[in-house]
Protein backbone atom coordinates (compact mmCIF):
# COMPACT_ATOMS: atom_id res chain seq x y z
CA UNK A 1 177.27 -53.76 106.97
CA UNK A 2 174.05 -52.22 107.11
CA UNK A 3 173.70 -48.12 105.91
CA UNK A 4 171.63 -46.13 107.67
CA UNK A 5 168.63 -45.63 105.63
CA UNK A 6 165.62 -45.71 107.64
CA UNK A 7 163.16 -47.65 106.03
CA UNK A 8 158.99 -47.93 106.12
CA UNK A 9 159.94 -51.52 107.06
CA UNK A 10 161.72 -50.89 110.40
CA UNK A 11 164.64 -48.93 111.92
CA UNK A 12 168.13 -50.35 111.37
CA UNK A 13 170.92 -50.78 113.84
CA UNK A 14 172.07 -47.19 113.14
CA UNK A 15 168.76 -45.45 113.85
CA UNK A 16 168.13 -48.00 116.97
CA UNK A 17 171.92 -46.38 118.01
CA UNK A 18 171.01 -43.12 117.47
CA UNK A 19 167.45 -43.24 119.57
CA UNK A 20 169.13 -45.22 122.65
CA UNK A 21 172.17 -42.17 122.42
CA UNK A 22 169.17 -39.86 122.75
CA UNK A 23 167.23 -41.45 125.35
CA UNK A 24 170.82 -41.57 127.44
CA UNK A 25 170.89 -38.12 127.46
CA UNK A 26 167.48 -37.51 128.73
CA UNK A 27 168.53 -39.88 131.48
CA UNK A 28 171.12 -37.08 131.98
CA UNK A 29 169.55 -33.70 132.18
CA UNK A 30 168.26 -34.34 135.66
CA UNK A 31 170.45 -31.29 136.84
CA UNK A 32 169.16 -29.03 134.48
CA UNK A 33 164.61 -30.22 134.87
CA UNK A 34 162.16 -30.38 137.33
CA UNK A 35 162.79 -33.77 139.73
CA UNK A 36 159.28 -34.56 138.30
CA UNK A 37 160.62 -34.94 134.63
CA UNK A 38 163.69 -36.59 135.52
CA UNK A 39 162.15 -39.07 137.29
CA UNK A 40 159.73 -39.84 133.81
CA UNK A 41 163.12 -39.55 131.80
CA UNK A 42 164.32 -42.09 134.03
CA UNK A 43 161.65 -44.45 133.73
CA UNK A 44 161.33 -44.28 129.90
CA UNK A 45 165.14 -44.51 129.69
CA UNK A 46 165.73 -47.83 131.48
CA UNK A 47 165.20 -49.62 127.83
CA UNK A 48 169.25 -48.05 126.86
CA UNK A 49 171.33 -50.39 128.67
CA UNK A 50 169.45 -53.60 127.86
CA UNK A 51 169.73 -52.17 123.69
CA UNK A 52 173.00 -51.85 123.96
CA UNK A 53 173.78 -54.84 125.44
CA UNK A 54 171.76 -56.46 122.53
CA UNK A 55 173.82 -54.50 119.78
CA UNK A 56 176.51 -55.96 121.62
CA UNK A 57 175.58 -59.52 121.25
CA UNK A 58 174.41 -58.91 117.53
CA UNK A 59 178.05 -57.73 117.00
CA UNK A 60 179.75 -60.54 118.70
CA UNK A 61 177.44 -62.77 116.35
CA UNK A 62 177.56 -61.10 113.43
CA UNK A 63 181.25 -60.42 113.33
CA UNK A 64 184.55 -62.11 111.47
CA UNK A 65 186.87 -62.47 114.35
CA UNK A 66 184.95 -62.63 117.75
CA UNK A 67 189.13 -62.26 119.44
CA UNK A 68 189.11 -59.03 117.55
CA UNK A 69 186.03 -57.63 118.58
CA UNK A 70 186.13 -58.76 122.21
CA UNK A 71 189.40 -57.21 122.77
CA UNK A 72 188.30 -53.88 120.95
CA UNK A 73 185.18 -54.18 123.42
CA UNK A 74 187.73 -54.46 126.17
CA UNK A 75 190.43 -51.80 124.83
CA UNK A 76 187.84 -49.26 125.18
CA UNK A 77 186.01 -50.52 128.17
CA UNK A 78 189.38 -49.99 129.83
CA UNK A 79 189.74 -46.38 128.39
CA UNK A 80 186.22 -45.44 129.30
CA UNK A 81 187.46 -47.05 133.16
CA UNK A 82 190.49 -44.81 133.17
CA UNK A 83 188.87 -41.97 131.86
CA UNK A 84 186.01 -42.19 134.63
CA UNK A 85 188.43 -42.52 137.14
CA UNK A 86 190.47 -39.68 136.43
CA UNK A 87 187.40 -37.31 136.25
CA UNK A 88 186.57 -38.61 139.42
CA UNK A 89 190.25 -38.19 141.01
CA UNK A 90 190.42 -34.39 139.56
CA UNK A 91 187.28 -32.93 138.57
CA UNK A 92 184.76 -34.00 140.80
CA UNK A 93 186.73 -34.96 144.44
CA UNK A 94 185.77 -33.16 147.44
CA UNK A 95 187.26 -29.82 148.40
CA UNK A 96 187.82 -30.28 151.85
């Protein structure tokens, strides 16, 4: 596995993980800017989800036992699900 020594070459995959992990959190201060900014944040921040999904891929190629990785993907795609949920059932539901 790669370290993460950023090179004059390139970037690696850790420094490519780090800058999408920033750009997802400018795509989540629009509560706290003007709309204005958020909606530029927004724009330049579209580029995460397609990254991710190509560390993804690199992993699944790059990787010893693809049944191993895809259910780790899926173990915490499920505890990500649950967790959402449950914010949504107690911490953010309507007070009526």
């Amino acid at each position: 596995m790669e370290q993460f020594t950023p090179t004059a070459k390139g970037m690696n995959r850790d420094l490519f993980k780090i800058i999408l992990m920033i750009l997802m959190v400018l795509d989540h201060l629009d509560n706290f800017i003007s709309p204005y900014l958020a909606d530029t944040f927004h724009i330049l921040t579209r580029v995460v989800a397609v990254g991710f999904a190509y560390l993804v891929v690199e992993g699944l190629f790059y990787t010893h036992s693809r049944k191993s990785y895809l259910a780790r993907l899926l173990g915490w795609g499920a505890f990500m699900a649950l967790g959402n949920y449950l914010l949504n059932l107690f911490v953010l539901r309507q007070q009526y």
